[in-house]
C-alpha atoms as a PDB file:
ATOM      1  CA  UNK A   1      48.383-147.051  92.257  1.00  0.00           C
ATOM      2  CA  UNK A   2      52.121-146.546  90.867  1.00  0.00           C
ATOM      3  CA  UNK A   3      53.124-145.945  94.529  1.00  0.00           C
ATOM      4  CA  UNK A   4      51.423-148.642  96.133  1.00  0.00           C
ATOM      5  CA  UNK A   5      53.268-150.812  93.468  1.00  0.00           C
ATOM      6  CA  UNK A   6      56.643-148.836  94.644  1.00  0.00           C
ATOM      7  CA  UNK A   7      56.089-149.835  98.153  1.00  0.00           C
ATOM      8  CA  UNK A   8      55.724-153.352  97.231  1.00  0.00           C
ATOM      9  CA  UNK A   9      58.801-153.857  95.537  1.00  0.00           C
ATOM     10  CA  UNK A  10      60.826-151.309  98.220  1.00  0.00           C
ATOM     11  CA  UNK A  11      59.442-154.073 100.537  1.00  0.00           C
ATOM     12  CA  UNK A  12      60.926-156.665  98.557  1.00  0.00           C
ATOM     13  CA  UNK A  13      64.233-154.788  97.850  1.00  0.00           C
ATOM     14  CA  UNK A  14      64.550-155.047 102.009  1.00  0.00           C
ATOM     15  CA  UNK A  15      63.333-158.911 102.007  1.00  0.00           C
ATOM     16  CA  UNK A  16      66.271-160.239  99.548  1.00  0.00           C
ATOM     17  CA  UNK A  17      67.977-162.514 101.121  1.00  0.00           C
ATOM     18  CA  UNK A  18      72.450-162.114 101.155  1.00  0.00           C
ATOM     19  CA  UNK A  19      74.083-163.699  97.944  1.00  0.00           C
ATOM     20  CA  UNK A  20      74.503-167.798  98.132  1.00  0.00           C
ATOM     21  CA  UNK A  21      78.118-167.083  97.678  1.00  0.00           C
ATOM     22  CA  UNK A  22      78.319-164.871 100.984  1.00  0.00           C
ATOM     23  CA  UNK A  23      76.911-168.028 102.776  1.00  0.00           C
ATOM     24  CA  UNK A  24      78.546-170.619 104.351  1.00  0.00           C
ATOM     25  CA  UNK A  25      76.898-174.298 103.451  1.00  0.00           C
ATOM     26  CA  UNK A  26      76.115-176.681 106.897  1.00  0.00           C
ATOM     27  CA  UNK A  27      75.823-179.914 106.518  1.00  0.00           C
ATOM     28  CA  UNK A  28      74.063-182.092 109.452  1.00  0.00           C
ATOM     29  CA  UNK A  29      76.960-184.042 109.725  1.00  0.00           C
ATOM     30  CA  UNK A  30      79.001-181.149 110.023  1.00  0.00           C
ATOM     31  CA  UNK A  31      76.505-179.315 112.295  1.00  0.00           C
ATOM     32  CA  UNK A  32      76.875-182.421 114.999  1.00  0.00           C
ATOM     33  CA  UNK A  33      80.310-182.538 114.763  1.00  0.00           C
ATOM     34  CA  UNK A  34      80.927-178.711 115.769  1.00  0.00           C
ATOM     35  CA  UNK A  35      78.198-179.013 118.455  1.00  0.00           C
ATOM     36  CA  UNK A  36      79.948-181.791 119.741  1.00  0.00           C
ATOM     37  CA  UNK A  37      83.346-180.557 119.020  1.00  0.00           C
ATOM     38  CA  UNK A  38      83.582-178.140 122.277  1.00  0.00           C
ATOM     39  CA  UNK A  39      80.326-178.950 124.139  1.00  0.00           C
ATOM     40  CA  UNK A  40      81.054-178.030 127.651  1.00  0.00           C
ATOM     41  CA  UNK A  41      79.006-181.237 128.764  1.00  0.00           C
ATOM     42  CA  UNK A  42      80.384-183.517 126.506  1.00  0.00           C
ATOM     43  CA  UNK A  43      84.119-182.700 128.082  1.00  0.00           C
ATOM     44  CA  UNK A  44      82.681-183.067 131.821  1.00  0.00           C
ATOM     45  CA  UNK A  45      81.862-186.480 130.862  1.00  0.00           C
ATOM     46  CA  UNK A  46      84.837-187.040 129.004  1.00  0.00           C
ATOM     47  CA  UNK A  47      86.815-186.305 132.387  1.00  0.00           C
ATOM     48  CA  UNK A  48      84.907-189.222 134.279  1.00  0.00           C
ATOM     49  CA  UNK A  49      85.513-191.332 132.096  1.00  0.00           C
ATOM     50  CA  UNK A  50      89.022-190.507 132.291  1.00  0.00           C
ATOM     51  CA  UNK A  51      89.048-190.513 136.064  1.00  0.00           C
ATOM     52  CA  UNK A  52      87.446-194.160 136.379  1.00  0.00           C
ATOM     53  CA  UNK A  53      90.379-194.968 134.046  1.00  0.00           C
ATOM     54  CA  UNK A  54      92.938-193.639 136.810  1.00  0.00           C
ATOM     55  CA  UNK A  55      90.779-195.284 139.512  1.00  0.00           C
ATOM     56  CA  UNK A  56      91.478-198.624 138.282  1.00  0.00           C
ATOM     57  CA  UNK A  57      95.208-198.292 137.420  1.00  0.00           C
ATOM     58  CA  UNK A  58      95.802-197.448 141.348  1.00  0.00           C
ATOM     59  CA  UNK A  59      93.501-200.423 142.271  1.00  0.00           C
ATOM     60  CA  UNK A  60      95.383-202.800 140.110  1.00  0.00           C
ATOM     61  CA  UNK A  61      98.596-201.422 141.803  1.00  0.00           C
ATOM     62  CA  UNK A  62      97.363-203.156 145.628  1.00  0.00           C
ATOM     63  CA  UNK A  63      97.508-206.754 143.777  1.00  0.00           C
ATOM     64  CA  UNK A  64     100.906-206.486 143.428  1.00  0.00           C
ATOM     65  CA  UNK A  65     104.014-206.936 145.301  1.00  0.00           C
ATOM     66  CA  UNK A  66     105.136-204.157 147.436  1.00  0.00           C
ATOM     67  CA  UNK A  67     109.072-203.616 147.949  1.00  0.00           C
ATOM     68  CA  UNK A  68     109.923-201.743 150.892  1.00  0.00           C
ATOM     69  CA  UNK A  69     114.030-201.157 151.677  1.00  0.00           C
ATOM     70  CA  UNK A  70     115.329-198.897 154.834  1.00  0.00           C
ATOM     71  CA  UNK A  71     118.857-197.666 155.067  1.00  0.00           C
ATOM     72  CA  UNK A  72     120.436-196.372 158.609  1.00  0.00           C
ATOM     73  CA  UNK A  73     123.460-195.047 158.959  1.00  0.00           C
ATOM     74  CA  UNK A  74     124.998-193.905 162.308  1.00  0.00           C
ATOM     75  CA  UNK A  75     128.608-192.654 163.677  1.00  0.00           C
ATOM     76  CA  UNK A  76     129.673-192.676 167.309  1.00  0.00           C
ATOM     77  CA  UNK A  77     130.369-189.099 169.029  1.00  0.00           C
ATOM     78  CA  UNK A  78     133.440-190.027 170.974  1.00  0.00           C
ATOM     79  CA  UNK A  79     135.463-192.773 170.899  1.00  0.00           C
ATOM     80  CA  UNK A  80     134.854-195.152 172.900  1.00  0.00           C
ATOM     81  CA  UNK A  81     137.765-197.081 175.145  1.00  0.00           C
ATOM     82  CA  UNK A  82     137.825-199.935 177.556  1.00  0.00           C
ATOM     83  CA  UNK A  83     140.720-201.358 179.407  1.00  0.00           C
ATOM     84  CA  UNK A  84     140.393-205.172 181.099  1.00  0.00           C
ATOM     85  CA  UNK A  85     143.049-206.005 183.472  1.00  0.00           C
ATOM     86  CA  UNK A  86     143.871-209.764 183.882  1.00  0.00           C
ATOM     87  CA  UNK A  87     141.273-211.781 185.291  1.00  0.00           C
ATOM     88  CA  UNK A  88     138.416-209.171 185.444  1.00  0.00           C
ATOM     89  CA  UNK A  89     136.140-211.301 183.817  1.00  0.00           C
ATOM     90  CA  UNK A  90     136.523-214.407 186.353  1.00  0.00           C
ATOM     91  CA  UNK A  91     138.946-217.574 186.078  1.00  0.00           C
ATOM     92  CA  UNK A  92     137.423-220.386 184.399  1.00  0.00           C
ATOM     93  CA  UNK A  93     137.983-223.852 185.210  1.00  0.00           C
ATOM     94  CA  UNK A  94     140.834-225.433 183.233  1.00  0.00           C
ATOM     95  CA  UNK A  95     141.136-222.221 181.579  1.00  0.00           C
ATOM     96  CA  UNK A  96     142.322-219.799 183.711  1.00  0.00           C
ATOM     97  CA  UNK A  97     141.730-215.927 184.397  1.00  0.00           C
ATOM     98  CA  UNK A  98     139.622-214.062 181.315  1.00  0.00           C
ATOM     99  CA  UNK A  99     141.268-212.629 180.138  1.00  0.00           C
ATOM    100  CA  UNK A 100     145.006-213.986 179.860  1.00  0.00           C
ATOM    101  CA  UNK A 101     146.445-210.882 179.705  1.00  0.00           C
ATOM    102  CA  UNK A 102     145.779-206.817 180.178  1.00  0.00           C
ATOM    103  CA  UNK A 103     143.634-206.039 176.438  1.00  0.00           C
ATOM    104  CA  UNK A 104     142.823-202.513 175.700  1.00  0.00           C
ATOM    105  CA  UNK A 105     139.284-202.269 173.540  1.00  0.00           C
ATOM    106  CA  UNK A 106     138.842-198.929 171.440  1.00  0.00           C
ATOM    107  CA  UNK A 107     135.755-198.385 169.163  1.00  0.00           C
ATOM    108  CA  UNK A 108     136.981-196.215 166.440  1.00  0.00           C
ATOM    109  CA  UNK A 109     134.550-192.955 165.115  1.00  0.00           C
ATOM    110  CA  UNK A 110     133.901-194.881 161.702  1.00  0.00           C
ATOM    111  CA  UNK A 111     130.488-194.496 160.304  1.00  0.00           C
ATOM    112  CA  UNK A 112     128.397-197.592 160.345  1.00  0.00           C
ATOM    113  CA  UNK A 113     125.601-198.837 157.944  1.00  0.00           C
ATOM    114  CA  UNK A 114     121.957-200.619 158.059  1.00  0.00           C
ATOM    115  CA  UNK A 115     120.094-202.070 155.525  1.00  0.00           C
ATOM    116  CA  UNK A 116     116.690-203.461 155.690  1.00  0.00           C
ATOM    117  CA  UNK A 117     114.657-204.324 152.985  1.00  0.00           C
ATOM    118  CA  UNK A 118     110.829-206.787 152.736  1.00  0.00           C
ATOM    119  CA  UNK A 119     108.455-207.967 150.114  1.00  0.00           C
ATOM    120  CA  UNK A 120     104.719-207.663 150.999  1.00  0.00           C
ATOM    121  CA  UNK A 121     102.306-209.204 148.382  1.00  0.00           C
ATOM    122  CA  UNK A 122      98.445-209.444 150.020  1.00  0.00           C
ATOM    123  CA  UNK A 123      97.456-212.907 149.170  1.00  0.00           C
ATOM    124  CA  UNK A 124      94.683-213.589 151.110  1.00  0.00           C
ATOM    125  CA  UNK A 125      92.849-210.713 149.843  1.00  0.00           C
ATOM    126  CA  UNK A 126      93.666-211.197 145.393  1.00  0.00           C
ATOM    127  CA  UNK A 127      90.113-212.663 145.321  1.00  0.00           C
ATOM    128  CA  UNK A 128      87.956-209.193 146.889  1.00  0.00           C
ATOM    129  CA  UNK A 129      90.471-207.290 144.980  1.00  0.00           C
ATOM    130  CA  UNK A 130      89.670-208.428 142.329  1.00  0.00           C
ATOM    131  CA  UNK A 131      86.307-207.789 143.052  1.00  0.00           C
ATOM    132  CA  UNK A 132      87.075-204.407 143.321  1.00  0.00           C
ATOM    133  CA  UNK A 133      88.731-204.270 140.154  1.00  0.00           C
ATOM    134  CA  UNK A 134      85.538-205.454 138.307  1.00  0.00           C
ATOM    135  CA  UNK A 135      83.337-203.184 140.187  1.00  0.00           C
ATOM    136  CA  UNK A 136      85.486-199.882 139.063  1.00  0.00           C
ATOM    137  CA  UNK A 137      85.308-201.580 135.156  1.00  0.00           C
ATOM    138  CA  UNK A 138      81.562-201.567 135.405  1.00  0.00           C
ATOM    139  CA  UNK A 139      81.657-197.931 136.899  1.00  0.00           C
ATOM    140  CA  UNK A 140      84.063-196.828 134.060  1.00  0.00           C
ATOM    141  CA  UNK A 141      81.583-198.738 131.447  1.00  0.00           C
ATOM    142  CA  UNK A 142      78.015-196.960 132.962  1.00  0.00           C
ATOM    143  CA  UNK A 143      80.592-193.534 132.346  1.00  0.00           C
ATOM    144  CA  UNK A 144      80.856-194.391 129.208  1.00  0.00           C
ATOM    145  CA  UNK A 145      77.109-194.855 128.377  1.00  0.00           C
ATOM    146  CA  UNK A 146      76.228-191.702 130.222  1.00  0.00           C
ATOM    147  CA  UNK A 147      78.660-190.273 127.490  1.00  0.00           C
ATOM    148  CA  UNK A 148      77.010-191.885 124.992  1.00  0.00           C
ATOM    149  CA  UNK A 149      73.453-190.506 126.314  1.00  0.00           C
ATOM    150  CA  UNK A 150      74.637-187.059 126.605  1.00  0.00           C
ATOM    151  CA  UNK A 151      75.944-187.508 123.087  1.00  0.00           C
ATOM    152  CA  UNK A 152      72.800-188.308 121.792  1.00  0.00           C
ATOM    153  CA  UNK A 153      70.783-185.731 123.354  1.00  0.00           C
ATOM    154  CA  UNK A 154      72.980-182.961 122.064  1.00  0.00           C
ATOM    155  CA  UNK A 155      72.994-184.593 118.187  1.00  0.00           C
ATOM    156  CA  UNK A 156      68.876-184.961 118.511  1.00  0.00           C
ATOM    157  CA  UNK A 157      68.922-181.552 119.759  1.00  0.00           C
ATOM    158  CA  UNK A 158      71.093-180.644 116.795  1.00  0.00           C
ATOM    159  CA  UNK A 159      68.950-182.543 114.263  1.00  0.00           C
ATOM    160  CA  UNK A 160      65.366-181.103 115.286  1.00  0.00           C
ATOM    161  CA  UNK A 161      67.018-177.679 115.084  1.00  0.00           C
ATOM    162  CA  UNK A 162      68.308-178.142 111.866  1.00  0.00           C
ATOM    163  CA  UNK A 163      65.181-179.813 110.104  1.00  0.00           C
ATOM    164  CA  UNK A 164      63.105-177.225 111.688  1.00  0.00           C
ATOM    165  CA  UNK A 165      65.272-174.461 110.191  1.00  0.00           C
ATOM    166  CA  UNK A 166      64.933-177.046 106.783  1.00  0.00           C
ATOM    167  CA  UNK A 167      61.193-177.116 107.037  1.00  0.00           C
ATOM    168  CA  UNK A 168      61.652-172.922 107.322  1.00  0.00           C
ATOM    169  CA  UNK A 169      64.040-172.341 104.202  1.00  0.00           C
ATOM    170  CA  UNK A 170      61.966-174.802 102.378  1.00  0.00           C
ATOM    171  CA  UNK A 171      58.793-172.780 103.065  1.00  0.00           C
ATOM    172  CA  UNK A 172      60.487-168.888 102.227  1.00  0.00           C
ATOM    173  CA  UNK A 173      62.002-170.313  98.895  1.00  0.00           C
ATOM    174  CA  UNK A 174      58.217-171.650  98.119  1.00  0.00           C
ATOM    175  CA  UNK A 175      56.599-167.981  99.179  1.00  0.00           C
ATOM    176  CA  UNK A 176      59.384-166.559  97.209  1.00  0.00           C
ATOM    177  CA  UNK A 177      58.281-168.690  94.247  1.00  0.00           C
ATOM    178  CA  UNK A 178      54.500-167.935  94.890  1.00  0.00           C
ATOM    179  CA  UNK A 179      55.621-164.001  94.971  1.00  0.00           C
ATOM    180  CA  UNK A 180      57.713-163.763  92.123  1.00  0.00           C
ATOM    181  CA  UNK A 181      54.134-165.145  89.896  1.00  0.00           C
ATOM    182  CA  UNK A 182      52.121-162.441  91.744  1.00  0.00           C
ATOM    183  CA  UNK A 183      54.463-159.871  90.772  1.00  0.00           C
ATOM    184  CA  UNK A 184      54.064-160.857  87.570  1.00  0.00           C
ATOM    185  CA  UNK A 185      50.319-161.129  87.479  1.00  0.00           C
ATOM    186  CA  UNK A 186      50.096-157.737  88.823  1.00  0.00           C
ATOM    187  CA  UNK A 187      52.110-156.036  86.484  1.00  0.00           C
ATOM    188  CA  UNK A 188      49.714-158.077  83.250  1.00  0.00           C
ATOM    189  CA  UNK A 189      46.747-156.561  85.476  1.00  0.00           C
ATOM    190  CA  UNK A 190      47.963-153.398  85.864  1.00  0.00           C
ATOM    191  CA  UNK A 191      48.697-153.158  81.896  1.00  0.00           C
ATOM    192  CA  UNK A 192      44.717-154.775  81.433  1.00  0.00           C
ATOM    193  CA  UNK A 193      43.488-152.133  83.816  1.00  0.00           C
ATOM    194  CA  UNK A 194      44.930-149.150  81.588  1.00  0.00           C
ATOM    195  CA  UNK A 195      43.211-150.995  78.042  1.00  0.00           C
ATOM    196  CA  UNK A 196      40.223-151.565  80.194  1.00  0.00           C
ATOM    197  CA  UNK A 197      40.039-154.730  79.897  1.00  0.00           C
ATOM    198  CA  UNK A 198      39.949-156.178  83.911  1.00  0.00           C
ATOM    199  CA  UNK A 199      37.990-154.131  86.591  1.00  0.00           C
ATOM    200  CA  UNK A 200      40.034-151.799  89.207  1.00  0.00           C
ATOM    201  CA  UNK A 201      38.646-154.313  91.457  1.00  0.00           C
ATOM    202  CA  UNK A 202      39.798-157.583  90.568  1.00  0.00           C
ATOM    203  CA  UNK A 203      44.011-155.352  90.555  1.00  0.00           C
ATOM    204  CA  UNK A 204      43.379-154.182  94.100  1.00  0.00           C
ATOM    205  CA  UNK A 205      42.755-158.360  95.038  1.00  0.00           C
ATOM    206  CA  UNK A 206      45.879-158.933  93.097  1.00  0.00           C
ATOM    207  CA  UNK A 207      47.715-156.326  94.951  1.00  0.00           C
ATOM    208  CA  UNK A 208      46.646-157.011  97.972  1.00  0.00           C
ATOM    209  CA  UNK A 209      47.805-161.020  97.354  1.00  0.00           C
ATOM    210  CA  UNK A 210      50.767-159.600  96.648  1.00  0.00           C
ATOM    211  CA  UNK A 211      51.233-157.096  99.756  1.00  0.00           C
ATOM    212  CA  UNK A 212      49.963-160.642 101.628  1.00  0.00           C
ATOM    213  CA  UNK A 213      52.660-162.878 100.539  1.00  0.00           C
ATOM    214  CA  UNK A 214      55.593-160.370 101.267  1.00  0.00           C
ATOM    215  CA  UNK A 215      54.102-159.602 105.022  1.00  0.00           C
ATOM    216  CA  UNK A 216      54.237-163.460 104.877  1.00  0.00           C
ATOM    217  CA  UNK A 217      58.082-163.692 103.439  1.00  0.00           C
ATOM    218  CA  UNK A 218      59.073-161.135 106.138  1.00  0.00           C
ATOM    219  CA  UNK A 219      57.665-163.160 108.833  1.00  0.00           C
ATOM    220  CA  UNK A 220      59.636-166.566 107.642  1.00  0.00           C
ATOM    221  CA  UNK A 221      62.634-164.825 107.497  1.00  0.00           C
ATOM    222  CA  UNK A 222      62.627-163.059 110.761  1.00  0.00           C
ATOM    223  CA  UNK A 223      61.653-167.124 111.875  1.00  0.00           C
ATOM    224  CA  UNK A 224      64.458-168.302 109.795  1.00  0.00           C
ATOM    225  CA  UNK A 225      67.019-165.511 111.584  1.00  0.00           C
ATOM    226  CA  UNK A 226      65.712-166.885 114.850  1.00  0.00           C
ATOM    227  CA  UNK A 227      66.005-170.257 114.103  1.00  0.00           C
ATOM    228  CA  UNK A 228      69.515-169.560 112.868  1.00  0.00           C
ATOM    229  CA  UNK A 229      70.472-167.779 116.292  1.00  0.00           C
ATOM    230  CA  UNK A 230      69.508-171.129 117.875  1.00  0.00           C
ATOM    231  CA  UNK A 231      70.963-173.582 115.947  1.00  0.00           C
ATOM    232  CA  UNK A 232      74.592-171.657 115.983  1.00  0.00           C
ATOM    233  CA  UNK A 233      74.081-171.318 119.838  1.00  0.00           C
ATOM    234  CA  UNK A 234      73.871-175.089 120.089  1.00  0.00           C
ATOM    235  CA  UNK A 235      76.812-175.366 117.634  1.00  0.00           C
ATOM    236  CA  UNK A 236      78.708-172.787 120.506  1.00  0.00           C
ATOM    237  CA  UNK A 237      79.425-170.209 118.148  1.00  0.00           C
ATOM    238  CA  UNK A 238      78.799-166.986 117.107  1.00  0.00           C
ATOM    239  CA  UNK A 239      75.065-166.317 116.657  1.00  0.00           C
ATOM    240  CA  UNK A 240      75.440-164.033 114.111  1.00  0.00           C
ATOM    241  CA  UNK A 241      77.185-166.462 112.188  1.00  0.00           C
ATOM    242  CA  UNK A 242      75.527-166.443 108.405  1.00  0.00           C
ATOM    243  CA  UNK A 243      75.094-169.969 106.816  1.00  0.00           C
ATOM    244  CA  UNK A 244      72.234-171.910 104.314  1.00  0.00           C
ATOM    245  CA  UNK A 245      71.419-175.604 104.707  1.00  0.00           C
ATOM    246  CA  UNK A 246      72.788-178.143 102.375  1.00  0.00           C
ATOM    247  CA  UNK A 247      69.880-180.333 100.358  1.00  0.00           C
ATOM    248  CA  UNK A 248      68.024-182.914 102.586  1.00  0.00           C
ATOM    249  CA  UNK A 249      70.018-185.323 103.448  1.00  0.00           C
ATOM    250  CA  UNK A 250      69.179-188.911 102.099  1.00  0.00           C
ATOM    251  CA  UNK A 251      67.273-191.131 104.521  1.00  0.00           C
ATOM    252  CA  UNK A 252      68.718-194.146 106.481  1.00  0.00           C
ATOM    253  CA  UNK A 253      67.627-197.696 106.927  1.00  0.00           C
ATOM    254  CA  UNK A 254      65.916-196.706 110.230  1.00  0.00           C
ATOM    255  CA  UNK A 255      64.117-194.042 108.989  1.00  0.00           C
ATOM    256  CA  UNK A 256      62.293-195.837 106.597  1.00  0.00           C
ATOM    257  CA  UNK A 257      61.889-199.073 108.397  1.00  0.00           C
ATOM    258  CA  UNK A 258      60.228-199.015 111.519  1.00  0.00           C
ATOM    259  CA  UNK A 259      60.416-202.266 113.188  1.00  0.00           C
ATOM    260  CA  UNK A 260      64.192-201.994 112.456  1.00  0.00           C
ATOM    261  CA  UNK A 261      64.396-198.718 114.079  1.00  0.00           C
ATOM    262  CA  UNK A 262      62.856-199.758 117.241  1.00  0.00           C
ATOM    263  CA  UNK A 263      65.097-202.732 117.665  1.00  0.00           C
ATOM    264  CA  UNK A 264      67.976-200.789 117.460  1.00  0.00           C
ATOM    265  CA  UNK A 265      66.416-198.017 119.861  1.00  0.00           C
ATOM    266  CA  UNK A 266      65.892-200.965 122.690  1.00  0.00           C
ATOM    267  CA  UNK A 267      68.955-202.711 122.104  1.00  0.00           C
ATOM    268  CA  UNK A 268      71.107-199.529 122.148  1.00  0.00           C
ATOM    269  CA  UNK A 269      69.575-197.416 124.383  1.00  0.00           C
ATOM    270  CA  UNK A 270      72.367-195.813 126.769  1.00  0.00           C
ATOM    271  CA  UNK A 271      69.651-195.862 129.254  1.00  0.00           C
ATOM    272  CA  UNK A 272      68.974-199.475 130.078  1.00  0.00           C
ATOM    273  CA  UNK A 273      72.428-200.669 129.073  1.00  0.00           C
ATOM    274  CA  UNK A 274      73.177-198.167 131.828  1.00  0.00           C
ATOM    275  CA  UNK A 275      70.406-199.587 134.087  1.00  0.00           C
ATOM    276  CA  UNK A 276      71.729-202.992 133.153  1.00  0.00           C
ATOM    277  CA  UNK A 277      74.990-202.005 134.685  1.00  0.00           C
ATOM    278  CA  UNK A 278      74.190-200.638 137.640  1.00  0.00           C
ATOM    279  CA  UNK A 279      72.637-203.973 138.120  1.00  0.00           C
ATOM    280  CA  UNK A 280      75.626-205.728 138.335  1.00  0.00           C
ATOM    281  CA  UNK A 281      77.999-202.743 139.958  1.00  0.00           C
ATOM    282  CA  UNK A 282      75.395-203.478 143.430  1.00  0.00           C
ATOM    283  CA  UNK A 283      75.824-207.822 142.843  1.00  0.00           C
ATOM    284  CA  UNK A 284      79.667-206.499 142.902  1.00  0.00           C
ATOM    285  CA  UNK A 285      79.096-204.873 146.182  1.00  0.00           C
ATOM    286  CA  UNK A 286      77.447-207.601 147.317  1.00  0.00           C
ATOM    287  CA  UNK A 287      80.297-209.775 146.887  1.00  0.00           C
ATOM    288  CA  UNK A 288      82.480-207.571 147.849  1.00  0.00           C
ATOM    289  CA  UNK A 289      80.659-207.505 151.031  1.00  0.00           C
ATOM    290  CA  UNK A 290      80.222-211.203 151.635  1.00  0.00           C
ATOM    291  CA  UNK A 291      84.217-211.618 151.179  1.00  0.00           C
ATOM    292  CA  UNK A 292      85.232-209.493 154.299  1.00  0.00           C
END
């Protein structure tokens, strides 16, 4: 009997859980923030966004004016020389031989210059521009609510994790509870049994309650140290990373009011305010179309 009541407690000396102070304390708030902090997803998103940003700064850029300037600059190879002798060009009526007189021409080696320079501004197209302008907005806005969705889905993910692990601590601390009475009642029954006063039988059901609930503590706790592995996985870091919950958080409007929460869910859903979008990115295309 005295070793089967050894056992026990050797089982519960292994089931005690590290000291509160060893622990780190997560908070769901501070749980979403670290899985969204470095989520590989989250950045990929981030980037198109970022992209349809660029996209319509170098759109913009073909409304406006375009300067374009050209310089050339050129230098004869030899100098160049031309002697006229009177009259070579012809004699002119009332003006005589051209010209007058013998003229020697020399074109000096000097370097010469060219500039060139335009304005182009395309007026005739500002109105399907602009079209196209609008159309890369919308594509930058449906971005943005794919950003939003994938944020979301990575804070539900993060909430069902956590309230499951909740639901799990919340159940071990209640076994824990339930065992710590047992222990007692089987040490008052063992102390009966010696005066005689309970039957062997009724301290072997106690015991047996007792092995029971720590066979059931053991199995929440290997559940809790699974549960943990997943929830720091979706929080990218260390699995092995030791932490206990915080208290339940305290409920919000939409958790307690229905009808609120399902207005919100329609009006806000990233979905069809994406849907919604595409929607009018194609009547942008379509006008886009129609102006060529």
């Amino acid at each position: 009997m005295l070793r089967r009541t050894r056992s026990v407690w050797f089982g519960l000396a292994l089931f005690v859980a590290r000291p509160a102070w060893a622990q780190e304390e997560l908070t769901l708030d501070h749980a979403i923030e670290l899985a969204l902090k470095d989520n590989r997803q989250i950045q990929i998103s981030r980037v198109e966004v970022e992209k349809f940003n660029d996209r319509l700064a170098a759109a913009k850029t073909h409304r406006l004016p375009q300067f374009e300037f050209s310089m050339l600059a050129a230098e004869l190879v030899n100098r160049v020389h031309f002697d006229f002798k009177q009259g070579d060009l012809g004699t002119l009526p009332g003006v005589g031989p051209v010209p007058g007189n013998d003229v020697s021409v020399t074109a000096p080696r000097k370097p010469a210059f060219f500039l060139n320079g335009g304005v182009f501004q395309p007026l005739t197209q500002q109105y399907r521009l602009s079209l196209v302008d609008r159309k890369i907005e919308v594509g930058r806005r449906i971005a943005d609510q794919q950003l939003r969705g994938k944020t979301l889905e990575i804070a539900n993910n993060v909430k069902k994790a956590y309230y499951s692990l909740l639901q799990s601590q919340s159940a071990l601390q209640s076994v824990e509870e339930e065992l710590k009475l047992y222990q007692e009642l089987d040490r008052v029954t063992d102390q009966h049994l010696l005066q005689q006063v309970v039957l062997k039988a009724d301290s072997l059901q106690v015991k047996t309650r007792v092995q029971a609930i720590v066979y059931q503590a053991m199995t929440l706790r290997d559940q809790l140290t699974d549960e943990k592995e997943k929830l720091n996985a979706l929080l990218g870091r260390d699995i092995d990373t030791d932490f206990r919950l915080s208290q339940m958080p305290e409920a919000t409007r939409f958790e307690v009011d229905l009808t609120a929460a399902r207005g919100e869910a329609v009006e806000n859903r990233p979905e069809l305010r994406e849907a919604a979008l595409k929607v009018e990115s194609a009547e942008y295309d379509r006008r886009i179309k129609k102006s060529e």
